[in-house]
PDB file of N, CA and C in Angstrom:
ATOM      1  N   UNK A   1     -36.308 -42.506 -30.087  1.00  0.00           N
ATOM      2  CA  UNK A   1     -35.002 -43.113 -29.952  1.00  0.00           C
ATOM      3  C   UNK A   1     -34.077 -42.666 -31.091  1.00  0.00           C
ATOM      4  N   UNK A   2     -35.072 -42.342 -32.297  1.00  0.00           N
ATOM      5  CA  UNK A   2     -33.730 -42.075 -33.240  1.00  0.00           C
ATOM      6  C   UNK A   2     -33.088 -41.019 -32.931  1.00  0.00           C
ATOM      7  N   UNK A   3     -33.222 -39.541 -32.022  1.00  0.00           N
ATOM      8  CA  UNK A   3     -32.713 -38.542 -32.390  1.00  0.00           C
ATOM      9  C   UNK A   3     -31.938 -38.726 -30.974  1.00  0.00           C
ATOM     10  N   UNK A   4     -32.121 -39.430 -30.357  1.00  0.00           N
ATOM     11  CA  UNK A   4     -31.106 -40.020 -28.842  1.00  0.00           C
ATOM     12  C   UNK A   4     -29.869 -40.638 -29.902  1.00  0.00           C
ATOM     13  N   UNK A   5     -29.994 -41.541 -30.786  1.00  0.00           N
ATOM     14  CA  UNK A   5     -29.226 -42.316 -31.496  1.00  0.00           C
ATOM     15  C   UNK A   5     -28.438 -41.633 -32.411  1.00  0.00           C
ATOM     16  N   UNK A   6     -28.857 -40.486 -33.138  1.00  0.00           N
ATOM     17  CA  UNK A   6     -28.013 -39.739 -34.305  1.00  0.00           C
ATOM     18  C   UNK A   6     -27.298 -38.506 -33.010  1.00  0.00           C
ATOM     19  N   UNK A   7     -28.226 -38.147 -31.785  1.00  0.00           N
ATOM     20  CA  UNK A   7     -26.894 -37.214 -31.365  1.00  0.00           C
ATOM     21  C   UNK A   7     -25.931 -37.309 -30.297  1.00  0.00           C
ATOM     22  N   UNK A   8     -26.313 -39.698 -29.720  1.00  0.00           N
ATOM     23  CA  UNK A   8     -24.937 -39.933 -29.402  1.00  0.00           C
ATOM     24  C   UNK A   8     -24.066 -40.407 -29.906  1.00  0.00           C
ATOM     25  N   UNK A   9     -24.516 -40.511 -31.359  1.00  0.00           N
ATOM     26  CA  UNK A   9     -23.041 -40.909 -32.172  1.00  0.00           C
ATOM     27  C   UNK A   9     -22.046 -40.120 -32.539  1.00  0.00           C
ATOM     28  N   UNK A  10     -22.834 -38.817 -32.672  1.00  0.00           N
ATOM     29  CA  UNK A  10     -22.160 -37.529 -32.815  1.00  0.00           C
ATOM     30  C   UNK A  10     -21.025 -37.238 -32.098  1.00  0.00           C
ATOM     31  N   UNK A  11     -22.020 -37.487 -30.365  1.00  0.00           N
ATOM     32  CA  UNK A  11     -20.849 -37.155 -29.572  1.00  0.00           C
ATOM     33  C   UNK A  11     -19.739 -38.024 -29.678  1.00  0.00           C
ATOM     34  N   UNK A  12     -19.888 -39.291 -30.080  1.00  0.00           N
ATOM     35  CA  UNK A  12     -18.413 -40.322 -30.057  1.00  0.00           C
ATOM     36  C   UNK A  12     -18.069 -40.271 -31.508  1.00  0.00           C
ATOM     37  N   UNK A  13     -17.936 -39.265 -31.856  1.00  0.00           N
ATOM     38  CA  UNK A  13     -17.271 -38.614 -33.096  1.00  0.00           C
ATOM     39  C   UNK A  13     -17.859 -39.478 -34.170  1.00  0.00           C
ATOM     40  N   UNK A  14     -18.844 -40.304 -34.380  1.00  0.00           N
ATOM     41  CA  UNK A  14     -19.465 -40.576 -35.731  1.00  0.00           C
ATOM     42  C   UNK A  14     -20.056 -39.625 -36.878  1.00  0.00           C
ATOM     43  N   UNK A  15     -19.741 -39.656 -37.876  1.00  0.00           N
ATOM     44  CA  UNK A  15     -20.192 -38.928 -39.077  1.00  0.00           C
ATOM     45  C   UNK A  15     -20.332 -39.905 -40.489  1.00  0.00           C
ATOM     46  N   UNK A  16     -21.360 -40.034 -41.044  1.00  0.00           N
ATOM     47  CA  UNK A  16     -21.596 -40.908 -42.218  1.00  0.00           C
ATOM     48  C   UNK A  16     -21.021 -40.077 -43.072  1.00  0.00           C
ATOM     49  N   UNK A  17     -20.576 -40.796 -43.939  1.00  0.00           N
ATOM     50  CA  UNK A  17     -19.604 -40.299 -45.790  1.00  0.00           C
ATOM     51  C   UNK A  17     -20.254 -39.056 -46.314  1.00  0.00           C
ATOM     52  N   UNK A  18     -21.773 -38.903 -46.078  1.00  0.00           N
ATOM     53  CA  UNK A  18     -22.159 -37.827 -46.586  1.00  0.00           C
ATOM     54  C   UNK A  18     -21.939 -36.524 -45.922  1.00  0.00           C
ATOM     55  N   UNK A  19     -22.028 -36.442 -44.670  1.00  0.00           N
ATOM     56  CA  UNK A  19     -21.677 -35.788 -43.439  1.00  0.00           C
ATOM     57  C   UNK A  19     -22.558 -34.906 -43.369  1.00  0.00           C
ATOM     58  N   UNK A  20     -23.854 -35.610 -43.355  1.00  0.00           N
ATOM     59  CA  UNK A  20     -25.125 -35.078 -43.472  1.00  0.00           C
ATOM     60  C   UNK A  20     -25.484 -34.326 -42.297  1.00  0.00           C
ATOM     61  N   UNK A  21     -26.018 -33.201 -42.273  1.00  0.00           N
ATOM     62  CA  UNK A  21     -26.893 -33.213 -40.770  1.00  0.00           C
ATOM     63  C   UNK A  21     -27.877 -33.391 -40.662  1.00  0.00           C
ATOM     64  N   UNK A  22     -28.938 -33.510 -40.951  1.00  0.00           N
ATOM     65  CA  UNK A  22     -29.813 -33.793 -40.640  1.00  0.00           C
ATOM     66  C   UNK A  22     -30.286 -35.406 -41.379  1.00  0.00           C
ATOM     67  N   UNK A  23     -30.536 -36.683 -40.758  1.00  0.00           N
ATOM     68  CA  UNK A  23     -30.786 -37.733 -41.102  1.00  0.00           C
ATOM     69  C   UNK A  23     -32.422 -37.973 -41.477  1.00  0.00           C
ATOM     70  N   UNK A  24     -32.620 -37.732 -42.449  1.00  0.00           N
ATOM     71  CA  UNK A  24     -33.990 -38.213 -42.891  1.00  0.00           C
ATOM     72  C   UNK A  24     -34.535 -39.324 -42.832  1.00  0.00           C
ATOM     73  N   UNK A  25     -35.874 -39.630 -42.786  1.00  0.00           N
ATOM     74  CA  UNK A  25     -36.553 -40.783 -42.125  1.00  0.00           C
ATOM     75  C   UNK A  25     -36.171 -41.990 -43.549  1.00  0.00           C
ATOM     76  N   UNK A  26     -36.406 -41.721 -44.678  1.00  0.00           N
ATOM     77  CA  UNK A  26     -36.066 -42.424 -45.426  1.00  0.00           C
ATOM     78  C   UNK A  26     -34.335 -42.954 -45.673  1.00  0.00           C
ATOM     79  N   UNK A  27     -33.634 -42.460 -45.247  1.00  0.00           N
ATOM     80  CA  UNK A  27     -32.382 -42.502 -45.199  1.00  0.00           C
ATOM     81  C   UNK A  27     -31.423 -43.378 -43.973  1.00  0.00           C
ATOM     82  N   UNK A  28     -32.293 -43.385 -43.055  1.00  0.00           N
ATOM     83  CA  UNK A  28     -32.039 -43.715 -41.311  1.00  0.00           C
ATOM     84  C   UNK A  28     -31.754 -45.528 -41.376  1.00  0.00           C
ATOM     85  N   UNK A  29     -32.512 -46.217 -42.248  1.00  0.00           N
ATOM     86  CA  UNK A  29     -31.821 -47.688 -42.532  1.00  0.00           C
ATOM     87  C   UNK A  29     -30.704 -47.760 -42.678  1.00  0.00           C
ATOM     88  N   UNK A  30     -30.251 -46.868 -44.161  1.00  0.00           N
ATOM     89  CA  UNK A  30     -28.730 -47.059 -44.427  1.00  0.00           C
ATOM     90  C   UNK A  30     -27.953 -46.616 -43.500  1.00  0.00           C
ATOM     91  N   UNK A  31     -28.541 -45.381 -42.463  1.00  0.00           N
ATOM     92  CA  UNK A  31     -27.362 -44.461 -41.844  1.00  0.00           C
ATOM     93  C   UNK A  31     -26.971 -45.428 -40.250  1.00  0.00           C
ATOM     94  N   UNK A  32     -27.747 -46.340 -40.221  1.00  0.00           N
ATOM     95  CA  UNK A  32     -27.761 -47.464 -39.211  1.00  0.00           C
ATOM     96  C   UNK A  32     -26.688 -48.568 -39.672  1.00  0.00           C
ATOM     97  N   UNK A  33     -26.892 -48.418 -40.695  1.00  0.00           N
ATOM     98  CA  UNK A  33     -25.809 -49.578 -41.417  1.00  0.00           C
ATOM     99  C   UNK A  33     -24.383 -49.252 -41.168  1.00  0.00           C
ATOM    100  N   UNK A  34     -24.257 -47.720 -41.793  1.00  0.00           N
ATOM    101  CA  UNK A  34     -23.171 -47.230 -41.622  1.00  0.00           C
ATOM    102  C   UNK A  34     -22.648 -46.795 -40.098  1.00  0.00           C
ATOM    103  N   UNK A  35     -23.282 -46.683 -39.634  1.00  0.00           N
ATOM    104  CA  UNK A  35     -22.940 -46.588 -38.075  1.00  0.00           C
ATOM    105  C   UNK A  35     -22.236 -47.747 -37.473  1.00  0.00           C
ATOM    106  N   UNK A  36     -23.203 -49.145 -37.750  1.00  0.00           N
ATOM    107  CA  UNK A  36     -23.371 -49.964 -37.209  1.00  0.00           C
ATOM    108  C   UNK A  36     -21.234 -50.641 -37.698  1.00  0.00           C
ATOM    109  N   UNK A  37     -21.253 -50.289 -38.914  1.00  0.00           N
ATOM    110  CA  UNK A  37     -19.864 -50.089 -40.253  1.00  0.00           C
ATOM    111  C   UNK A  37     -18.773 -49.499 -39.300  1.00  0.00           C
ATOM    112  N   UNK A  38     -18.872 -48.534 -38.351  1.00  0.00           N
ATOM    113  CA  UNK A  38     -18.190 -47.632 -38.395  1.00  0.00           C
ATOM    114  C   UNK A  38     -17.735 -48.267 -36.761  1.00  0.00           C
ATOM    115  N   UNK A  39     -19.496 -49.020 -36.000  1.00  0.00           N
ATOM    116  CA  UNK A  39     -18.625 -49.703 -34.299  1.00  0.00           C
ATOM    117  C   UNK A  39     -17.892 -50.839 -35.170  1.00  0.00           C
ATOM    118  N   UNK A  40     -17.612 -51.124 -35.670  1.00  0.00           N
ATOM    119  CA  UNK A  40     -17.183 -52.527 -36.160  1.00  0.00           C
ATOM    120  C   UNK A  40     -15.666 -52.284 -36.604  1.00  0.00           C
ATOM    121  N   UNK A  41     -15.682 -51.444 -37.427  1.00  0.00           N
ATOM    122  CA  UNK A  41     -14.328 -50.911 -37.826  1.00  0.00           C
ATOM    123  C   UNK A  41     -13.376 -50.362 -37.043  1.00  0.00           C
ATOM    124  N   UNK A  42     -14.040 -49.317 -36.508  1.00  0.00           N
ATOM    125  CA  UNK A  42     -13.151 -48.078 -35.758  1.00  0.00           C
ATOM    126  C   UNK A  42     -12.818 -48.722 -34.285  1.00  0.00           C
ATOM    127  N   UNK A  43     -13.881 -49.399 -33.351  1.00  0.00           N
ATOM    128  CA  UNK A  43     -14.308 -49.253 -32.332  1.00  0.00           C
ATOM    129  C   UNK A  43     -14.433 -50.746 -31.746  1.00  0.00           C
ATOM    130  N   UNK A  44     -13.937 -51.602 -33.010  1.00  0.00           N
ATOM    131  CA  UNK A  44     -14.281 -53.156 -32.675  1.00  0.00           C
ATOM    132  C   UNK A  44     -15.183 -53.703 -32.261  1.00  0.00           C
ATOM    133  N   UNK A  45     -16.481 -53.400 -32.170  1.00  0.00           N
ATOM    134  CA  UNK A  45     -17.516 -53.906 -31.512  1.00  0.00           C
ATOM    135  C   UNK A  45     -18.788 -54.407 -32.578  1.00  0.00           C
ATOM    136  N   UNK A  46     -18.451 -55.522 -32.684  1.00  0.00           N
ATOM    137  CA  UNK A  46     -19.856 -56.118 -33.256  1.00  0.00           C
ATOM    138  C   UNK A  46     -21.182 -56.585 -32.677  1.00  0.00           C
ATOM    139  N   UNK A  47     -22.041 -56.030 -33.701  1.00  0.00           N
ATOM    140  CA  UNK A  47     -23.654 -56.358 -33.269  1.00  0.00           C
ATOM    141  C   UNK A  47     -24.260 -57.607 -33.654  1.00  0.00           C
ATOM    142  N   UNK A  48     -24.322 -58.350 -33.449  1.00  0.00           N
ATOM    143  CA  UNK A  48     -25.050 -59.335 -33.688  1.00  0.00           C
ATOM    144  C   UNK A  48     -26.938 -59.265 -33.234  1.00  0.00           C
ATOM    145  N   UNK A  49     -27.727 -59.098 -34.185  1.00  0.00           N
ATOM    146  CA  UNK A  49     -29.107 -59.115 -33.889  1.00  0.00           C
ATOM    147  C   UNK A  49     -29.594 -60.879 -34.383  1.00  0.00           C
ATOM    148  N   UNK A  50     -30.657 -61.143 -32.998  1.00  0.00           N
ATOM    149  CA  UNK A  50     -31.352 -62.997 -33.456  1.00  0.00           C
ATOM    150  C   UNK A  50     -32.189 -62.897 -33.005  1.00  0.00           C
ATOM    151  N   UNK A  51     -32.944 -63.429 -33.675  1.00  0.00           N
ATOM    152  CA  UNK A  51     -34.803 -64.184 -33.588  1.00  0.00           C
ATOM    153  C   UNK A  51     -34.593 -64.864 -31.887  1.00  0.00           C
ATOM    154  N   UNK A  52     -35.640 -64.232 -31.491  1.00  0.00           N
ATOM    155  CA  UNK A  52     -35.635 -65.188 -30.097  1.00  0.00           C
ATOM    156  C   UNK A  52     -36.010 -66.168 -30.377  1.00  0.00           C
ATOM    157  N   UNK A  53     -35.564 -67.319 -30.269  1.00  0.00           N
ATOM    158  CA  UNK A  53     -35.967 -68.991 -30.410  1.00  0.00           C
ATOM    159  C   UNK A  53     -37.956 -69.128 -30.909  1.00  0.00           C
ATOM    160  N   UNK A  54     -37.865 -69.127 -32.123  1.00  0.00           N
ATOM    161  CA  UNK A  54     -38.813 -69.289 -33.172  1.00  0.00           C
ATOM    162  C   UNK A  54     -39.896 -68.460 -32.844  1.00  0.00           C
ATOM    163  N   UNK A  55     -39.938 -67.129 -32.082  1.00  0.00           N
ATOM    164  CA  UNK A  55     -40.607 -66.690 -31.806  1.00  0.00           C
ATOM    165  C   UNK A  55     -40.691 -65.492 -32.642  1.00  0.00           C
ATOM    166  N   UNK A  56     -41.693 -64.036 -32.697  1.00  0.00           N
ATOM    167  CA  UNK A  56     -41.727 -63.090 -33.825  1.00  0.00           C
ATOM    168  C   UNK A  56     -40.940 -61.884 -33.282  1.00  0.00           C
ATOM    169  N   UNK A  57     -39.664 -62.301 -32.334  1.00  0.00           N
ATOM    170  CA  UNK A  57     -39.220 -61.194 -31.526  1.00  0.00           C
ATOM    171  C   UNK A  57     -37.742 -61.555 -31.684  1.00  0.00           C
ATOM    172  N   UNK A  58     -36.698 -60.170 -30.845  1.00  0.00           N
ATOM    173  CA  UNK A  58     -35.406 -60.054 -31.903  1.00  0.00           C
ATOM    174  C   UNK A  58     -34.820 -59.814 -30.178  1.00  0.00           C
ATOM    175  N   UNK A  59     -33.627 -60.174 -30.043  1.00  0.00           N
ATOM    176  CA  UNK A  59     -32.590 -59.758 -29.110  1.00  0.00           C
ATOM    177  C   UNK A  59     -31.460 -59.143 -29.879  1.00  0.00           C
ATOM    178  N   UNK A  60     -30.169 -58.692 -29.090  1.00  0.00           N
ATOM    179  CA  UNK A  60     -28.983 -58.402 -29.850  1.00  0.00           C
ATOM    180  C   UNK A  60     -27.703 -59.027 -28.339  1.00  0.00           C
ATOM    181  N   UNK A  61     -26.794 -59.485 -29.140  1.00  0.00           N
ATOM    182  CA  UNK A  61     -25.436 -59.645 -28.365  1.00  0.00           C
ATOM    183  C   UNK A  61     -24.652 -58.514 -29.459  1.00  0.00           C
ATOM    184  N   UNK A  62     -23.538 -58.051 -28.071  1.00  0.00           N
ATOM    185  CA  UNK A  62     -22.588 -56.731 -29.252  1.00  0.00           C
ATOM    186  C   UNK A  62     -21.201 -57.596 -28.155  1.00  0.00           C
ATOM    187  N   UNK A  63     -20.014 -57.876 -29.186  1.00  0.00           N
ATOM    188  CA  UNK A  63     -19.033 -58.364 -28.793  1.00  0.00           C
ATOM    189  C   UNK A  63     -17.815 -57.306 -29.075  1.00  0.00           C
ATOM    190  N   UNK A  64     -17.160 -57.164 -27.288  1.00  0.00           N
ATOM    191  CA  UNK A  64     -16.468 -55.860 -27.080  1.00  0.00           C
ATOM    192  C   UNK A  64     -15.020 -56.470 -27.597  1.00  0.00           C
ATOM    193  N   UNK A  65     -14.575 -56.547 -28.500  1.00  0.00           N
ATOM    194  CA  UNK A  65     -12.860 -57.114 -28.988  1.00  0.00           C
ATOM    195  C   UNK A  65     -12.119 -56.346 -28.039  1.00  0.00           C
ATOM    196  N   UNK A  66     -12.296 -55.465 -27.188  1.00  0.00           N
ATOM    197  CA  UNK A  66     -11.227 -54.820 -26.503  1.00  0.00           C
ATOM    198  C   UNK A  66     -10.994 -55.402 -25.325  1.00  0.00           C
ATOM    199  N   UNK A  67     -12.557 -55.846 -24.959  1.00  0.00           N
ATOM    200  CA  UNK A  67     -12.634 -57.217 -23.684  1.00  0.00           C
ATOM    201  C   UNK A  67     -12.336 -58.342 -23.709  1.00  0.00           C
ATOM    202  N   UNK A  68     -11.314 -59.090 -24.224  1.00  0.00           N
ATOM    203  CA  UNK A  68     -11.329 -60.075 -24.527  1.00  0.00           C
ATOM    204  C   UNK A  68     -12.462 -60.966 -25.147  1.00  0.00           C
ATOM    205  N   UNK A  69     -12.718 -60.363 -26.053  1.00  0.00           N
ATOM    206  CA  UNK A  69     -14.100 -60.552 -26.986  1.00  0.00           C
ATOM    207  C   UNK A  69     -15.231 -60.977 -25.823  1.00  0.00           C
ATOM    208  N   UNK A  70     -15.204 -60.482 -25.098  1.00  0.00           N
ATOM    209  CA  UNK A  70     -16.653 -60.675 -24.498  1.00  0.00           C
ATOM    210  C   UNK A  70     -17.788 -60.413 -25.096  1.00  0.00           C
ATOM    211  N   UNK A  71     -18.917 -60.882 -25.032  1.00  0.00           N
ATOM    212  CA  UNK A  71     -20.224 -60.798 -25.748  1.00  0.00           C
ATOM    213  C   UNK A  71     -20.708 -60.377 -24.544  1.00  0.00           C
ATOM    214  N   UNK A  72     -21.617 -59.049 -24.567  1.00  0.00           N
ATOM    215  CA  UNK A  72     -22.568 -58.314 -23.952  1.00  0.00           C
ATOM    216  C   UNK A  72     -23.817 -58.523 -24.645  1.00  0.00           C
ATOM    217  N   UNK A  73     -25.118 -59.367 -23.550  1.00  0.00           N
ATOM    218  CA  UNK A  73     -26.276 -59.583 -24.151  1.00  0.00           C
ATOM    219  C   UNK A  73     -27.331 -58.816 -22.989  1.00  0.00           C
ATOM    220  N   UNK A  74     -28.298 -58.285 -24.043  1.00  0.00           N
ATOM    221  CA  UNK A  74     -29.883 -57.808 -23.346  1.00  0.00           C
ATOM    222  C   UNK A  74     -30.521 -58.723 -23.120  1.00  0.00           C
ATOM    223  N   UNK A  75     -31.668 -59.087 -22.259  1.00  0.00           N
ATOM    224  CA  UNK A  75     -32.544 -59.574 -21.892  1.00  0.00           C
ATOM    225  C   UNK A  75     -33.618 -59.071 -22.381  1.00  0.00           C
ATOM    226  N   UNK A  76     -33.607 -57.392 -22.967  1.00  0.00           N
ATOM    227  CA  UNK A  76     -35.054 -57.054 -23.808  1.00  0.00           C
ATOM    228  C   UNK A  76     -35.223 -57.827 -24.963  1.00  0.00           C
ATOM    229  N   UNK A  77     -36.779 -57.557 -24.926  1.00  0.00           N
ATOM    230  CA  UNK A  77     -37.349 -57.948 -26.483  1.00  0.00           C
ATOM    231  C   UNK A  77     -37.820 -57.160 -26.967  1.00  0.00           C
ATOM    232  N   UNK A  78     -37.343 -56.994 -28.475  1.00  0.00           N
ATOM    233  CA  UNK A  78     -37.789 -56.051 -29.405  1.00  0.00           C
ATOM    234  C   UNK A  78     -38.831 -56.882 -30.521  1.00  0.00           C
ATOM    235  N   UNK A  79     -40.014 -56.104 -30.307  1.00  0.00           N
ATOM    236  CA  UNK A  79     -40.466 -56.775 -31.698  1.00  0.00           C
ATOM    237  C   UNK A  79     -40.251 -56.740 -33.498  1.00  0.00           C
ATOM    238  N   UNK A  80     -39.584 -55.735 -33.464  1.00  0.00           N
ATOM    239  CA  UNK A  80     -38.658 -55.795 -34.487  1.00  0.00           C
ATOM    240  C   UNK A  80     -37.366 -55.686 -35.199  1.00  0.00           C
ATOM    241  N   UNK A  81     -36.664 -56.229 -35.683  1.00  0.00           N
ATOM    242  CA  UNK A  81     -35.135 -56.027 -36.014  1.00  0.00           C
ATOM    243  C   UNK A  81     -34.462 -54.780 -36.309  1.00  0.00           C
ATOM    244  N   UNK A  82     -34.967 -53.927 -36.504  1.00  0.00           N
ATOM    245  CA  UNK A  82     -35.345 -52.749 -36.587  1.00  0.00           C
ATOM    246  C   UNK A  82     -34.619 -52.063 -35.199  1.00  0.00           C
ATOM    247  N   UNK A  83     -36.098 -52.314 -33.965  1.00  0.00           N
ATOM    248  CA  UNK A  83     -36.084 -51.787 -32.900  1.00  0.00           C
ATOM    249  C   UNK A  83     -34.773 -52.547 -32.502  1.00  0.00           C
ATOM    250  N   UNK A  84     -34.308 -53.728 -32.496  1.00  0.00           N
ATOM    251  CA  UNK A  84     -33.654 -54.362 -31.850  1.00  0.00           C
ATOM    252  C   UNK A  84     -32.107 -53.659 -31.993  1.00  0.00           C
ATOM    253  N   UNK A  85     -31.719 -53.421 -33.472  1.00  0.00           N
ATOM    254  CA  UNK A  85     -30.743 -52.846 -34.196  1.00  0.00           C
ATOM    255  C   UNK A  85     -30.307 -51.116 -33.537  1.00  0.00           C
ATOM    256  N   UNK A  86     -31.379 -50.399 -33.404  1.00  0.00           N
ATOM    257  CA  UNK A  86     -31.541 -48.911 -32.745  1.00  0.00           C
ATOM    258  C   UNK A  86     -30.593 -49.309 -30.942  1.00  0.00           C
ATOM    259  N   UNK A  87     -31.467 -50.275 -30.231  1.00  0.00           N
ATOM    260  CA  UNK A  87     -31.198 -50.345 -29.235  1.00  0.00           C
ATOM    261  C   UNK A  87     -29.062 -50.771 -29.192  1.00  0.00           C
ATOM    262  N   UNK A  88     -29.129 -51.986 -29.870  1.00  0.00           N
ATOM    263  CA  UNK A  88     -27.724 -52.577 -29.369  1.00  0.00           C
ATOM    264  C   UNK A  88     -27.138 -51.104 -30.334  1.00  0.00           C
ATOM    265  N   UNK A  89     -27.139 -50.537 -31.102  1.00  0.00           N
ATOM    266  CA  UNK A  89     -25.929 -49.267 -31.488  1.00  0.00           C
ATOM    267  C   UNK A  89     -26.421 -48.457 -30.392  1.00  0.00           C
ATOM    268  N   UNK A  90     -27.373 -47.981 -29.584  1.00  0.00           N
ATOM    269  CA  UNK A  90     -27.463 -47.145 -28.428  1.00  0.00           C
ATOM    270  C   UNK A  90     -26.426 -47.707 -27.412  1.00  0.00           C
ATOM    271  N   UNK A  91     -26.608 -49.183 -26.921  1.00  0.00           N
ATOM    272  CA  UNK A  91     -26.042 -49.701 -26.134  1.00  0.00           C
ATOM    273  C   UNK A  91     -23.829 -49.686 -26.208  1.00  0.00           C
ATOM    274  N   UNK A  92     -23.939 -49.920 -28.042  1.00  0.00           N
ATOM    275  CA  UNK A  92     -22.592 -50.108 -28.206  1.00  0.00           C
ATOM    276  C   UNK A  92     -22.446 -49.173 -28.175  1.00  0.00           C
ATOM    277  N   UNK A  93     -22.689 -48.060 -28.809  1.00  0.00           N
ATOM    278  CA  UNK A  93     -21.964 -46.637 -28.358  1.00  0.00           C
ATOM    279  C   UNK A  93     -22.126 -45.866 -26.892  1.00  0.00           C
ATOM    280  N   UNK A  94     -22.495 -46.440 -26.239  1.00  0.00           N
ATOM    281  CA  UNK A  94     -22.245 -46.333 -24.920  1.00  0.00           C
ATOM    282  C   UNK A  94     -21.065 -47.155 -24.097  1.00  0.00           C
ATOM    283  N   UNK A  95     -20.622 -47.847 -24.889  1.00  0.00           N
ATOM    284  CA  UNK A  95     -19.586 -48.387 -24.697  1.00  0.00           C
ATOM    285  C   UNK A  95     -18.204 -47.701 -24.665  1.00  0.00           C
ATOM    286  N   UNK A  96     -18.387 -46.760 -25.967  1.00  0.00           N
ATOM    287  CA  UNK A  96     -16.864 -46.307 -25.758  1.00  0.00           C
ATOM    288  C   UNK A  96     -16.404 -45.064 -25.476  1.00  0.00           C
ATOM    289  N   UNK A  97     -15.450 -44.256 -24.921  1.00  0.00           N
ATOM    290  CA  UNK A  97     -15.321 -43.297 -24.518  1.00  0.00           C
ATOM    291  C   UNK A  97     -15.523 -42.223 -25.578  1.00  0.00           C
ATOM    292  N   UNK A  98     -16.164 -41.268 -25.117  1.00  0.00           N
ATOM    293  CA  UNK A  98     -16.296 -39.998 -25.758  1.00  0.00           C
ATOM    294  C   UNK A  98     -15.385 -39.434 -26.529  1.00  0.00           C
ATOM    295  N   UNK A  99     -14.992 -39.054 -27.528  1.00  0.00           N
ATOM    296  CA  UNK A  99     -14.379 -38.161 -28.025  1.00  0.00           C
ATOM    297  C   UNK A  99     -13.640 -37.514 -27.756  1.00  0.00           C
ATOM    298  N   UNK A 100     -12.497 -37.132 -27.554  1.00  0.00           N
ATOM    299  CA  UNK A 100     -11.727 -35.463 -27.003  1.00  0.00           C
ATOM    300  C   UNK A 100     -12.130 -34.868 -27.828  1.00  0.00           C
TER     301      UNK A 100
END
């Protein structure tokens, strides 16, 4: 999933500060952060990741501000915040139109 994730951000014109190419495994937390920085800013769309009700598993809602803040939620479960985090920036950047 990560290299699905670093080369559709690409296509919707994402680039981290360093303007790295190649994202290293040790590096891929922060570069999630900054991604995650960049739907929020640029693109209005926040991620929200939560504990499924006291259980050891993670959902995400991502709220589209362009939709009249609608909240878009999965029904998957991720077992980790992690996985959960990969998925909703797959999902939000599928959200917005491509690049010219």
């Amino acid at each position: 999933m990560k290299e699905q994730l670093i080369n559709l951000s690409r296509e919707k014109g994402f680039m981290n500060r360093d303007n790295l190419v190649t994202v290293y495994d040790s590096y891929y937390p922060l570069w999630m952060c900054e991604l995650q920085k960049w739907l929020r800013e640029v693109h209005k769309l926040i991620i929200l990741i939560e504990l499924n009700g006291g259980k050891d598993t993670f959902g995400f809602f991502i709220r589209n501000n362009h939709e009249e803040h609608r909240w878009v939620r999965t029904n998957d479960v991720y077992a980790t915040y992690e996985l959960a985090l990969e998925s909703a920036l797959l999902e939000a950047l599928n959200l917005i139109q491509t690049k010219p």
